[in-house]
Protein backbone atom coordinates (compact mmCIF):
# COMPACT_ATOMS: atom_id res chain seq x y z
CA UNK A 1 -179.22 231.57 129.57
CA UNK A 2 -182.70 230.25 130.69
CA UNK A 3 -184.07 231.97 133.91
CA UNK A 4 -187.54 229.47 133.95
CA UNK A 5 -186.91 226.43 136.60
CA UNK A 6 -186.77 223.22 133.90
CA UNK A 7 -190.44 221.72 133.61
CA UNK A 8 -190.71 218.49 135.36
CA UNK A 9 -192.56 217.60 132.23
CA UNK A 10 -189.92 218.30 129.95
CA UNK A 11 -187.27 217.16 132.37
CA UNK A 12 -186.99 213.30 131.78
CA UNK A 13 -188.21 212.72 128.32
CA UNK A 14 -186.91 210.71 125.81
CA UNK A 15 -184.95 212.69 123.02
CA UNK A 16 -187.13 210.81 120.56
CA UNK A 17 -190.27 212.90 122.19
CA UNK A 18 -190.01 216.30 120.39
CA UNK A 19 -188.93 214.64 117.06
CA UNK A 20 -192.11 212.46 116.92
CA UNK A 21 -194.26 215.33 118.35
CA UNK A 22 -193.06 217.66 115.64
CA UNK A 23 -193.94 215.20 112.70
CA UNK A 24 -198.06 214.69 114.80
CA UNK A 25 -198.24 218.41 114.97
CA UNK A 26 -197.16 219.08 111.58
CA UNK A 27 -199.26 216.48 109.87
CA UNK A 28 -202.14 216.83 112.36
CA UNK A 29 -202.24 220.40 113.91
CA UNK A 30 -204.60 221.45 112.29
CA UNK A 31 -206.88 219.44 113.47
CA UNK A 32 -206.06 219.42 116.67
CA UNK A 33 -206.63 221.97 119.58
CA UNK A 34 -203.73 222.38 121.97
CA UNK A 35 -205.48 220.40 124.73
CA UNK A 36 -205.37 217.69 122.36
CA UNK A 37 -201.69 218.00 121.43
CA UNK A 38 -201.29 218.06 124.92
CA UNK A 39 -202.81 214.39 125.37
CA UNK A 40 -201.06 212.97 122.00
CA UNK A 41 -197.97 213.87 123.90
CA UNK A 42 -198.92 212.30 127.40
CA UNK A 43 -199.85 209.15 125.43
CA UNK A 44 -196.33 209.03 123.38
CA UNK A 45 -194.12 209.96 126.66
CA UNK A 46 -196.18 206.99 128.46
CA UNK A 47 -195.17 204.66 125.07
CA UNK A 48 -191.74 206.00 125.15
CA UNK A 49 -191.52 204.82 128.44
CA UNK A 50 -193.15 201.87 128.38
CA UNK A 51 -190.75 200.85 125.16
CA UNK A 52 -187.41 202.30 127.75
CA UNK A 53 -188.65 199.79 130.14
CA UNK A 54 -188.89 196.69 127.54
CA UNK A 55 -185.69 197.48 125.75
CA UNK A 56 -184.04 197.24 129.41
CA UNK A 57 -184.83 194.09 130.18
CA UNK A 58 -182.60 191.07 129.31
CA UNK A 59 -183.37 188.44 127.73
CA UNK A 60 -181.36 185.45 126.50
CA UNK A 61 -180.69 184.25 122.90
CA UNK A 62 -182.71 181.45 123.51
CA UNK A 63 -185.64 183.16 124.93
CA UNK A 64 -189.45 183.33 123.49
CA UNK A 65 -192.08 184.43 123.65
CA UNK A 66 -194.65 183.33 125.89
CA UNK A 67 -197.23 181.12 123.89
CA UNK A 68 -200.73 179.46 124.69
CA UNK A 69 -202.06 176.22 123.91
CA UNK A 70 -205.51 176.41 122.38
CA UNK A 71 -206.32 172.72 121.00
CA UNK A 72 -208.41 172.96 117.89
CA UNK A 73 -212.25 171.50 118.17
CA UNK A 74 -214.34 171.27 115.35
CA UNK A 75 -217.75 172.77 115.69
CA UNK A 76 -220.02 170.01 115.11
């Protein structure tokens, strides 16, 4: 049994975190330092997250994307 308090960190990740971080560090580690490790996996919690948040919301069969109208000109 664990006597350390749980990292607030570590806490709230996705389960896909330490999977993906395992594959960076074992393709990449040695090239990276451990501050840098420690960014990758900042930047891949944030992505996690952000890709949590846009799995959550609903959308309808019959929704699209959003789409602008650029009208073609010609260069003269």
């Amino acid at each position: 049994m664990s006597t350390q308090p749980p990292d607030p960190k570590t806490e709230d990740q996705d389960p896909a975190l330490r999977p993906l971080l395992d594959i960076i560090q074992s393709r990449y580690g040695g090239r990276l330092d451990e501050s840098q490790l420690d960014q990758v996996s900042e930047q891949l919690a944030g992505l996690l997250r952000d890709a949590a948040r846009l799995r959550a919301y609903p959308l309808a069969n019959a929704d699209e994307p959003f789409s602008v109208f650029r009208p073609f000109r010609k260069e003269w």
